[in-house]
N, C-alpha and C. Protein backbone atom coordinates (compact mmCIF):
# COMPACT_ATOMS: atom_id res chain seq x y z
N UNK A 1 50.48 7.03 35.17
CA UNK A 1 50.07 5.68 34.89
C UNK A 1 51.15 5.07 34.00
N UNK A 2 52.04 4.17 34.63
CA UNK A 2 52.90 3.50 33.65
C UNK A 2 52.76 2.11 33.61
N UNK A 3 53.32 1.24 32.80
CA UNK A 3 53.57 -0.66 32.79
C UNK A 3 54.55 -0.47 32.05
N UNK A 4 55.42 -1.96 32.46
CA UNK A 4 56.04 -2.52 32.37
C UNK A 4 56.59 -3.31 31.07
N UNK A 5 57.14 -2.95 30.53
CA UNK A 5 57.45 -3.17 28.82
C UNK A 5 57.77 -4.69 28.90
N UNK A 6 58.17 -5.44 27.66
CA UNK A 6 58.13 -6.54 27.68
C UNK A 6 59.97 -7.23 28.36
N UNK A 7 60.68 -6.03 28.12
CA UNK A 7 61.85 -5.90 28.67
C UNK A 7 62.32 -5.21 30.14
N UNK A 8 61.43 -5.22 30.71
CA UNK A 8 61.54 -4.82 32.24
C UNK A 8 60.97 -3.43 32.34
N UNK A 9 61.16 -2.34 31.14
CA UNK A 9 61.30 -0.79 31.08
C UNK A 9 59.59 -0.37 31.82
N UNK A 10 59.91 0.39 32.54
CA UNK A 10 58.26 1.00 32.76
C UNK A 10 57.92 2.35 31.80
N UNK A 11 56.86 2.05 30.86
CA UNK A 11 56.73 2.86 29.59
C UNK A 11 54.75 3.73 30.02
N UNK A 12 54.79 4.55 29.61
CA UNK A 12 53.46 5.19 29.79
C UNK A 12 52.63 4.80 28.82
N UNK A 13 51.24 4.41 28.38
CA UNK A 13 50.90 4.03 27.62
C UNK A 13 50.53 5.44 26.93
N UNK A 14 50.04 4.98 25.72
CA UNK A 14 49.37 6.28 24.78
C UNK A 14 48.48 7.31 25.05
N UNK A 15 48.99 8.49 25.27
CA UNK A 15 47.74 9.16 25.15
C UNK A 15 46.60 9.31 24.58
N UNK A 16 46.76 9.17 23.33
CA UNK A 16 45.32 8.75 22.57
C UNK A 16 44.17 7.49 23.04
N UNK A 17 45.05 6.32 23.67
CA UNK A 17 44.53 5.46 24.42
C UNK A 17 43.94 5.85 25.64
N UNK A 18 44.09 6.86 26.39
CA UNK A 18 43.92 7.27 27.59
C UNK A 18 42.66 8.02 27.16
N UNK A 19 42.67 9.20 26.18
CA UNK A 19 41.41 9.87 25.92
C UNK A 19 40.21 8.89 25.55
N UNK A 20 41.01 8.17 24.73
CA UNK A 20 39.97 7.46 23.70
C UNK A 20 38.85 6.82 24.84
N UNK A 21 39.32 6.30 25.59
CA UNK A 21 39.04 5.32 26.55
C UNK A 21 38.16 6.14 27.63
N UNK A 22 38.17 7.42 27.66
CA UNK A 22 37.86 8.33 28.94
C UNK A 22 36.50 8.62 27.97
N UNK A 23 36.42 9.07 26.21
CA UNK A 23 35.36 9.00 25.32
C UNK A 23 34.24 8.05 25.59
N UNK A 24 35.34 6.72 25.09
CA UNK A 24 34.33 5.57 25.24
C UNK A 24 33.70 5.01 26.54
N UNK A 25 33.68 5.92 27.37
CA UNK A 25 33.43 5.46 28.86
C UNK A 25 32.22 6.28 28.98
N UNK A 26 32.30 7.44 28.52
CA UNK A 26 31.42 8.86 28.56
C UNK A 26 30.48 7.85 27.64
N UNK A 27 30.30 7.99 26.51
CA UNK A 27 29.42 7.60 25.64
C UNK A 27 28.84 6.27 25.56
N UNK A 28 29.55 5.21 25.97
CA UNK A 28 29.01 3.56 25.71
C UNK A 28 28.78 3.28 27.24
N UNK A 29 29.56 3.10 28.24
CA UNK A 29 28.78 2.69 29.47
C UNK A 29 28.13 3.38 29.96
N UNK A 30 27.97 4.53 30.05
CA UNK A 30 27.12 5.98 30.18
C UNK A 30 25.82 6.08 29.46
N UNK A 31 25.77 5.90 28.40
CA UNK A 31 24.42 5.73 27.98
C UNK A 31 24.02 4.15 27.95
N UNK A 32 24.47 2.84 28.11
CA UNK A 32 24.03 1.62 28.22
C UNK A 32 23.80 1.37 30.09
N UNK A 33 24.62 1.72 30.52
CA UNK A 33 24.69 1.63 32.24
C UNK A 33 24.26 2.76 33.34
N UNK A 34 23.77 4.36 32.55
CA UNK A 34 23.16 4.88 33.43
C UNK A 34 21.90 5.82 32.31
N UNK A 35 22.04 6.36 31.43
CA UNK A 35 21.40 6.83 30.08
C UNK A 35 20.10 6.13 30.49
N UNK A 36 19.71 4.86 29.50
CA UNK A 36 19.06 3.92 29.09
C UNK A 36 18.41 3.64 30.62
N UNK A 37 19.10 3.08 31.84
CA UNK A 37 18.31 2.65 32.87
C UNK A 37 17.47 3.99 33.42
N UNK A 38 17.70 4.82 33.16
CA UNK A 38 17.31 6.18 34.12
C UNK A 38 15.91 6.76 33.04
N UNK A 39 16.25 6.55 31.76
CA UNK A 39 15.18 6.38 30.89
C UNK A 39 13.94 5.35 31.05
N UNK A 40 14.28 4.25 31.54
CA UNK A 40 13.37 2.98 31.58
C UNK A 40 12.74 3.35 33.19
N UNK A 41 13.20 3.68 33.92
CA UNK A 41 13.01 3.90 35.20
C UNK A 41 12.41 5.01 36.15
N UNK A 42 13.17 5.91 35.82
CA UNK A 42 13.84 7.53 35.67
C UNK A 42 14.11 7.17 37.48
N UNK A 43 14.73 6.06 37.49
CA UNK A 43 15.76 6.15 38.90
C UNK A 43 13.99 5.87 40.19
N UNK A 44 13.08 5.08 39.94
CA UNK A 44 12.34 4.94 41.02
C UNK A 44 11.73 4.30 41.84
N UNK A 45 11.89 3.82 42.85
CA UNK A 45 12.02 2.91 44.15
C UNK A 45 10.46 2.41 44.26
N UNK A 46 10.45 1.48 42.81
CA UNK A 46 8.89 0.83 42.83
C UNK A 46 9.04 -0.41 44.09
N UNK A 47 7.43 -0.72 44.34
CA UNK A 47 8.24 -2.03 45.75
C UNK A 47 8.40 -3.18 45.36
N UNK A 48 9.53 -3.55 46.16
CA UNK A 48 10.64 -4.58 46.23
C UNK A 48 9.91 -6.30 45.67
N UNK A 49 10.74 -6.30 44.59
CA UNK A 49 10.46 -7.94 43.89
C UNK A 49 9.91 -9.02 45.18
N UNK A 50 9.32 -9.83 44.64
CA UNK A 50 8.59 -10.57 45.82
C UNK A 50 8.42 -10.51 47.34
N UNK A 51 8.28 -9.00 47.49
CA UNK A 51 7.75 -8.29 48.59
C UNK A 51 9.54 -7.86 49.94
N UNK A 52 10.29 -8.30 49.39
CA UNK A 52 11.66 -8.63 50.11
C UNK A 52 12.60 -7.80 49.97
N UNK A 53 13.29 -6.90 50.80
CA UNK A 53 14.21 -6.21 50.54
C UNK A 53 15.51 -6.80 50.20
N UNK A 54 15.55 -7.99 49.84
CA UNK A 54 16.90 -8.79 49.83
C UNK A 54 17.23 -8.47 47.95
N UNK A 55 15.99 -8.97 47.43
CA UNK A 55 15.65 -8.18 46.06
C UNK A 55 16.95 -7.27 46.04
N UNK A 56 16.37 -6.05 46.63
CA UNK A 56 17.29 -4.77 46.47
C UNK A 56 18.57 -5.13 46.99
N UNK A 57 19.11 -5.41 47.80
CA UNK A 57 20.52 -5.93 48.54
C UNK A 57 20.80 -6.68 47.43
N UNK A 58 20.49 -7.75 46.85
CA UNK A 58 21.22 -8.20 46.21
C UNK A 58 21.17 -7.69 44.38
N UNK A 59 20.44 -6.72 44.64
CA UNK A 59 20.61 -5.67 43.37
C UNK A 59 21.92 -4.54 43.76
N UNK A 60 21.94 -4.51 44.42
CA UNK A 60 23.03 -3.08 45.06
C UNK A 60 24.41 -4.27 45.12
N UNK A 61 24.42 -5.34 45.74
CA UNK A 61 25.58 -5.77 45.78
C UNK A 61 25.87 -6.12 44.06
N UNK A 62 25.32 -6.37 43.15
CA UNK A 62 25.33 -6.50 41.87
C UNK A 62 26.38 -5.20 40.99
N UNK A 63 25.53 -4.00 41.81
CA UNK A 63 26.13 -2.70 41.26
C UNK A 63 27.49 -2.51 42.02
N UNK A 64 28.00 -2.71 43.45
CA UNK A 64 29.22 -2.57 44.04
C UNK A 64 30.01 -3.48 43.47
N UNK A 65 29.34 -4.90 42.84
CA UNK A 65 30.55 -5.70 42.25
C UNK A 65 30.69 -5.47 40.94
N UNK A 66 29.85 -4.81 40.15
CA UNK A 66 29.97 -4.74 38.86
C UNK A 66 30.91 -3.42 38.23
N UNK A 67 31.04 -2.33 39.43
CA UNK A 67 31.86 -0.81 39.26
C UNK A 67 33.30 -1.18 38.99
N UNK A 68 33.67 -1.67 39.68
CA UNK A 68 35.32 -2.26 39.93
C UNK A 68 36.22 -2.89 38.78
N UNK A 69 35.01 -4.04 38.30
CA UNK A 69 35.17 -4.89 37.52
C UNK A 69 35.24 -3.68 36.07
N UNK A 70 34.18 -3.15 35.84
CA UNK A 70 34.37 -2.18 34.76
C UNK A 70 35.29 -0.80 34.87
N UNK A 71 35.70 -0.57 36.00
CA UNK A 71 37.27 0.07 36.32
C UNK A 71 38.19 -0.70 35.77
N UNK A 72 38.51 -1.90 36.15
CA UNK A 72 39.67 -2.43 35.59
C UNK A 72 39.64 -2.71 34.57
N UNK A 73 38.75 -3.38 33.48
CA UNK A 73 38.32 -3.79 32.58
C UNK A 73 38.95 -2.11 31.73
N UNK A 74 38.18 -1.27 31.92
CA UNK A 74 38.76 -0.24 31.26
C UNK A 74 40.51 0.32 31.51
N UNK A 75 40.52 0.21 32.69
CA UNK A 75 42.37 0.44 32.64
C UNK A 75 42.80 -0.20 32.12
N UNK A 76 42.88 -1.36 32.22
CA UNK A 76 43.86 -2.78 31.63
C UNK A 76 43.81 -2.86 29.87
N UNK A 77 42.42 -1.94 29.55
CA UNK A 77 42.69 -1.96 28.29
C UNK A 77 43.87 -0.84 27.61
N UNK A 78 43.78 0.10 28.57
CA UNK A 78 44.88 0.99 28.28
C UNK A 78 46.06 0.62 28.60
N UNK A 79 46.64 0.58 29.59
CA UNK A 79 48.16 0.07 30.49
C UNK A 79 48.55 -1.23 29.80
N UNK A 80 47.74 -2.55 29.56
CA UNK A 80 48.03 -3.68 29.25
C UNK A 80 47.47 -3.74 27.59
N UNK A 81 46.70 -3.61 27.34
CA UNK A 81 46.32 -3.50 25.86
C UNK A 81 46.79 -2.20 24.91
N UNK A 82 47.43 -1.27 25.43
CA UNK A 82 48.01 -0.06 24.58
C UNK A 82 46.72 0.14 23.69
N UNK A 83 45.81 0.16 24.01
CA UNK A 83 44.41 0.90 23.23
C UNK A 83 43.04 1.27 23.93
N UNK A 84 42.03 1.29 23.39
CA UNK A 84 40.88 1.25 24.03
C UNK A 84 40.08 0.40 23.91
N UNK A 85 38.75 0.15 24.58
CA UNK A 85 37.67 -1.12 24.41
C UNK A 85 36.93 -0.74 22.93
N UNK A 86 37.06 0.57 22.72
CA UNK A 86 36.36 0.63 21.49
C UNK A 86 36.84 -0.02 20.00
N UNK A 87 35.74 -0.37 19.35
CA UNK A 87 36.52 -1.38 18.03
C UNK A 87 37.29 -0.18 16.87
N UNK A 88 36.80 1.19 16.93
CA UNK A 88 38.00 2.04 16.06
C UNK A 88 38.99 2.43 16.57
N UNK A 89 39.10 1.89 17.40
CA UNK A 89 41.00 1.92 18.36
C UNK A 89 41.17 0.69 19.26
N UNK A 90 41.37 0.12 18.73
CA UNK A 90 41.51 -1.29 19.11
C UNK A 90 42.60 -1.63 19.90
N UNK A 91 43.27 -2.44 21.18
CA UNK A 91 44.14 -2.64 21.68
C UNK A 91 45.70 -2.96 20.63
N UNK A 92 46.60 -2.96 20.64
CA UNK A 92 47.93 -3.47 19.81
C UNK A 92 48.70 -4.59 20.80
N UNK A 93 48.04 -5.59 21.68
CA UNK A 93 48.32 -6.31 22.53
C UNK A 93 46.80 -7.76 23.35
N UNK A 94 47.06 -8.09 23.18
CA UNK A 94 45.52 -9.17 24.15
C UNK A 94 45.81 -9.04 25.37
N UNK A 95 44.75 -8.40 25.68
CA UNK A 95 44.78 -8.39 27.26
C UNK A 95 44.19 -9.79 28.02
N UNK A 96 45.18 -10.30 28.26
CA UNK A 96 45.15 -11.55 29.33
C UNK A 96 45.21 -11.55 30.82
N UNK A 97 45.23 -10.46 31.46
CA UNK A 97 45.94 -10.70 32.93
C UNK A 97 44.72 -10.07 33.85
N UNK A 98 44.74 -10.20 35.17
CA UNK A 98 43.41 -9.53 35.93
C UNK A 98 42.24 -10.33 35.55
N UNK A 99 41.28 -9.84 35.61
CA UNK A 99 40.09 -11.00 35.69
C UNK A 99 39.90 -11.35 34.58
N UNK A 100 40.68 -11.37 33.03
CA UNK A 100 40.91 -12.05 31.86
C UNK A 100 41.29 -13.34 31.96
N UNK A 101 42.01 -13.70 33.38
CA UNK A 101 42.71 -14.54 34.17
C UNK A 101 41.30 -15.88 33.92
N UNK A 102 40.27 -15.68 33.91
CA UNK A 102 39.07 -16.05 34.33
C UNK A 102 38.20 -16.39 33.65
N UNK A 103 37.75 -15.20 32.84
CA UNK A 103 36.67 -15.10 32.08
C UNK A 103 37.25 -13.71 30.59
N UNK A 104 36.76 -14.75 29.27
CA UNK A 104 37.34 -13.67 28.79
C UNK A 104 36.33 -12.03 28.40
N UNK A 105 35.28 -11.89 28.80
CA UNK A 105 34.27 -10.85 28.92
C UNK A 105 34.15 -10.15 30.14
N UNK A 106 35.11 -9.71 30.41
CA UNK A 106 34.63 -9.35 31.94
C UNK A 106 34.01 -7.97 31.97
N UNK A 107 34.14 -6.94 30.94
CA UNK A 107 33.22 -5.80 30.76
C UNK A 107 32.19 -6.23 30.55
N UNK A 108 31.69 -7.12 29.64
CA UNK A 108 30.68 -6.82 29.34
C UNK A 108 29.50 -8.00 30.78
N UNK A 109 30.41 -8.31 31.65
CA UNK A 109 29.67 -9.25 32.69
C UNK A 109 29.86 -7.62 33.35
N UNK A 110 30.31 -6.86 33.90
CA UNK A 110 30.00 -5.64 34.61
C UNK A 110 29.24 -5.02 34.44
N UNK A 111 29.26 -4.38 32.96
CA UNK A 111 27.72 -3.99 32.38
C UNK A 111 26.80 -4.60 32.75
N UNK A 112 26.61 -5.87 32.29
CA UNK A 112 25.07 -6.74 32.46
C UNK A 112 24.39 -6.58 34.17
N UNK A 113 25.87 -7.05 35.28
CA UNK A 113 26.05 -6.99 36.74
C UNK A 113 25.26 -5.69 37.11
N UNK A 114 25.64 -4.67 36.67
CA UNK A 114 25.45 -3.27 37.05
C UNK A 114 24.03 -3.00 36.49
N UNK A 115 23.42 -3.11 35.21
CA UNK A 115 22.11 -3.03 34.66
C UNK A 115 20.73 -3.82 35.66
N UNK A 116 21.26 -5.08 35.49
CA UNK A 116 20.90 -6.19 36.00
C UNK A 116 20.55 -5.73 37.60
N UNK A 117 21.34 -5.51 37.94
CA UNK A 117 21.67 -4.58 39.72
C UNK A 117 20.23 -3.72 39.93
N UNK A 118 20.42 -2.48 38.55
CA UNK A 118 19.42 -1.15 38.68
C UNK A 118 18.22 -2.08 39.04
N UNK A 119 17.73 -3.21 37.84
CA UNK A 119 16.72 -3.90 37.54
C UNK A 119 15.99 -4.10 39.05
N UNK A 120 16.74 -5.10 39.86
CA UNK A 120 16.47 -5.64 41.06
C UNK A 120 16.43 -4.24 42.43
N UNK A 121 17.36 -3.03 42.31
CA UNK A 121 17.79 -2.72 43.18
C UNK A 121 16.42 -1.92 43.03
N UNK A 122 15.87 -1.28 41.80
CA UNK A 122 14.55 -0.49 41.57
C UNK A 122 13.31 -1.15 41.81
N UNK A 123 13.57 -2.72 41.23
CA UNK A 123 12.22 -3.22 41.15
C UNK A 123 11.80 -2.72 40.07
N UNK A 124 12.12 -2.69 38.42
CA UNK A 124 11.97 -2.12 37.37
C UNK A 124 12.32 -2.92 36.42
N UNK A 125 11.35 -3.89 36.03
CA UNK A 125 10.68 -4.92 34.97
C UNK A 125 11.39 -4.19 33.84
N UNK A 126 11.40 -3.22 33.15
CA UNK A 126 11.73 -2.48 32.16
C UNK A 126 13.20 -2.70 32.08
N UNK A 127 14.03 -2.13 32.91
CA UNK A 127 15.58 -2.06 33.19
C UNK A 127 15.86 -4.12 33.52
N UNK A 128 14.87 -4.82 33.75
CA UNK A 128 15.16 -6.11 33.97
C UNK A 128 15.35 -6.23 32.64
N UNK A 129 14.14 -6.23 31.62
CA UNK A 129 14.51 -6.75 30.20
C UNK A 129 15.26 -6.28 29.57
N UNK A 130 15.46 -4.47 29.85
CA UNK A 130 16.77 -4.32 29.02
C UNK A 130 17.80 -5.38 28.99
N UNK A 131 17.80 -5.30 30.20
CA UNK A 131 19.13 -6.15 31.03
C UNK A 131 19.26 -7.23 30.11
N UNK A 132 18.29 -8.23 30.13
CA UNK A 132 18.12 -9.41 29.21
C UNK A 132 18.19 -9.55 27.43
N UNK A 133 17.75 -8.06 27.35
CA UNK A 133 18.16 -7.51 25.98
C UNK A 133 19.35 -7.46 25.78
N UNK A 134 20.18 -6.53 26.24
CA UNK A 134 21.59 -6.76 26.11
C UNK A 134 22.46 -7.64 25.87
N UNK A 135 22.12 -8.99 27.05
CA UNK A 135 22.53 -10.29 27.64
C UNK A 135 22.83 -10.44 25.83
N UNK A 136 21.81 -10.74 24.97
CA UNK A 136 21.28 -11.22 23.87
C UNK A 136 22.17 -10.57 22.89
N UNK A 137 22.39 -9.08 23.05
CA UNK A 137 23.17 -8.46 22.09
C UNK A 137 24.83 -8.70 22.08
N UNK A 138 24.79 -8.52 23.60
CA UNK A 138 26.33 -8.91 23.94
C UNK A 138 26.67 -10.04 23.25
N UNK A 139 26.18 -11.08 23.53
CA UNK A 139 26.65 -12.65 22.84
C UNK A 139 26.66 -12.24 21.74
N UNK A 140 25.91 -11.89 20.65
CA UNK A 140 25.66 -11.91 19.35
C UNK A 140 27.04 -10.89 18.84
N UNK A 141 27.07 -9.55 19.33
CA UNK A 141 28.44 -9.13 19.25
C UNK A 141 29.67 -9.70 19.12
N UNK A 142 29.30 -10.56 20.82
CA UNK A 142 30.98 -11.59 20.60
C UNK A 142 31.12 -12.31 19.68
N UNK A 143 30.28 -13.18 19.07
CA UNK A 143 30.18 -14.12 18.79
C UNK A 143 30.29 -13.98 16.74
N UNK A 144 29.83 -12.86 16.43
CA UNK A 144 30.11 -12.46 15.32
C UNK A 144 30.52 -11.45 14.85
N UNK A 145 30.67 -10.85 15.80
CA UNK A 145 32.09 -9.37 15.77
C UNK A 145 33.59 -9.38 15.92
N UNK A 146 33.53 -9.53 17.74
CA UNK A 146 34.37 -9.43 18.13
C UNK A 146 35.63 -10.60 18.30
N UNK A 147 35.11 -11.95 18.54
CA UNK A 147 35.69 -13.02 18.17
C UNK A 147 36.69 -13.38 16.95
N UNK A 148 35.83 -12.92 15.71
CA UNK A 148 36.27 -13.84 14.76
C UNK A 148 37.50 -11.93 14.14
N UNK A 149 37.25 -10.90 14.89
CA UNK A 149 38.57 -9.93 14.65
C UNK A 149 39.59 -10.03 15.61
N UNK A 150 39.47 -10.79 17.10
CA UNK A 150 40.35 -11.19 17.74
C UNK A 150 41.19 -12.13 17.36
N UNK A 151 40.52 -12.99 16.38
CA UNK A 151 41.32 -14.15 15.69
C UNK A 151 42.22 -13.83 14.71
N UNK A 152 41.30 -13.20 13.79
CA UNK A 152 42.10 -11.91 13.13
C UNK A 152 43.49 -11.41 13.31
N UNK A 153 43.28 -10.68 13.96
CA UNK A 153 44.07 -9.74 14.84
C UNK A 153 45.77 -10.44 15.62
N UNK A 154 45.22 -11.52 16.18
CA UNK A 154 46.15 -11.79 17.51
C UNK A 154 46.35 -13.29 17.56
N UNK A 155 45.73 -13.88 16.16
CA UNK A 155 45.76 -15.70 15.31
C UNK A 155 45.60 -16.32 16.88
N UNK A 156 47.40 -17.22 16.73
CA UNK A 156 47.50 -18.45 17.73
C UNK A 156 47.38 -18.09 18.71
N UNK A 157 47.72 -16.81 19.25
CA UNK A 157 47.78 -15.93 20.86
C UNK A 157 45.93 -16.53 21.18
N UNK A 158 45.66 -15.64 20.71
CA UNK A 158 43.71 -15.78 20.63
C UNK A 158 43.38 -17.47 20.90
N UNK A 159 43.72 -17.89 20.03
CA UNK A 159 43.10 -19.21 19.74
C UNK A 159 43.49 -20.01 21.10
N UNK A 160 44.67 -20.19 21.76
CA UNK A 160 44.86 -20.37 22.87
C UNK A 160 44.69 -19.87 23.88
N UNK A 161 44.25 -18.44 24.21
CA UNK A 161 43.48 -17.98 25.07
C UNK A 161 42.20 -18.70 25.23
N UNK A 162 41.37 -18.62 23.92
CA UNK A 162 39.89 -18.98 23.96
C UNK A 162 40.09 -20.32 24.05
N UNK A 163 40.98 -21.15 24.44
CA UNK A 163 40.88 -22.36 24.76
C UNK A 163 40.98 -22.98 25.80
N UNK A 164 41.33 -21.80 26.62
CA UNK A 164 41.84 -21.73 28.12
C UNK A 164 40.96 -21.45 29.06
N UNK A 165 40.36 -20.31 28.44
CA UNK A 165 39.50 -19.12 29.31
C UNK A 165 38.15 -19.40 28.58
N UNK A 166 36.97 -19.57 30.22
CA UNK A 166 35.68 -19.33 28.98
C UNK A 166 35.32 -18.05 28.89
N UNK A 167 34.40 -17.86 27.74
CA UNK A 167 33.86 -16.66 27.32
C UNK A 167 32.93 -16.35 28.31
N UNK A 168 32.13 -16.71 28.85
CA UNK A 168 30.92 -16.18 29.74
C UNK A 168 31.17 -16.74 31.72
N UNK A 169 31.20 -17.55 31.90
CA UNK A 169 30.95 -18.50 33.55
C UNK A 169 32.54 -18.12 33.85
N UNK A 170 33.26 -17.41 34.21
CA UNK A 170 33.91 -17.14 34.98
C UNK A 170 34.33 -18.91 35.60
N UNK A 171 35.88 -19.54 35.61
CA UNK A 171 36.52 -20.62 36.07
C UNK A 171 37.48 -19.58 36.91
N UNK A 172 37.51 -20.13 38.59
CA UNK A 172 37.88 -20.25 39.67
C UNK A 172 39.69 -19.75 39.26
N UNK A 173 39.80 -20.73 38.82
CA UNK A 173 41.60 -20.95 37.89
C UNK A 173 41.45 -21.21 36.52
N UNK A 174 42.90 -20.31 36.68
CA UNK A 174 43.33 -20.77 35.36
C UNK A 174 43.85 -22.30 34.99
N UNK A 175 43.60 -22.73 34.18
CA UNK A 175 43.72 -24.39 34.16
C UNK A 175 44.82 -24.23 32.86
């Protein structure tokens, strides 16, 4: 796994970034994205939201679009951010590129996608409100965590990102 230095060079990113990241994958989307739903649920095919299998289809397409998104979301923090998503190893770079392009949360719209998914794809009221629980935590995170240490962190870079890109609704283009 290499990128592209700021001078053309193709450089490997950190190993510690690579573990860290393989940790925080095990432990935070693992117990928020399969842990927690399999607990609320224990994984079982109650029948389908307003009698319709579309319910489930469009719970499953939720989970096929939400895997990908939290693949990249996690590489890009390594290769392009030289760190991990977790806040005690923090990137040494803002990751802007890939579906940052867009929206600046795109993990945590995969998470929700993928939870949200189980919710509909089970028919499991329980894993729905998690879902909506989260929704609630996530913002509150961004919004008084993670934000105001990105500003921190990465000043005018940040400040013109978040002026560009919204935080949540995903824009078509970059404008």
């Amino acid at each position: 796994m290499t990128t592209a230095a700021a001078d053309g060079r193709m450089t490997k990113p950190p190993l510690w970034a690579i573990l860290g990241t393989i940790v925080f994958t095990v432990v935070v989307p693992g117990t928020v994205v399969v842990f927690v739903p399999y607990l609320l649920s224990e994984w079982t095919l109650r029948p389908a939201f307003l009698g319709t299998p579309a319910t489930r289809v469009l719970g499953l397409a939720m989970i096929l679009a939400g895997l990908p998104l939290l693949v990249d979301f996690l590489m890009r923090f390594v290769r392009e951010g030289r760190g991990t998503p977790a806040p005690v190893a923090p990137t040494e770079k803002l990751v802007v590129h890939g579906p940052y392009r867009f929206v600046r949360n795109p993990g945590y719209i995969a998470v929700l996608a993928m939870v949200m998914g189980q919710g509909l794809l089970l028919a499991s009221r329980s894993v729905l409100g998690y879902g909506l629980a989260l929704t609630l935590g996530f913002n509150l995170f961004v919004l008084l965590y993670e934000e105001p240490t990105l500003r921190a962190s990465f000043g005018r870079e940040y400040e013109e990102y978040s002026r560009s890109v919204p935080r949540w609704i995903p824009r078509l283009r970059r404008g």
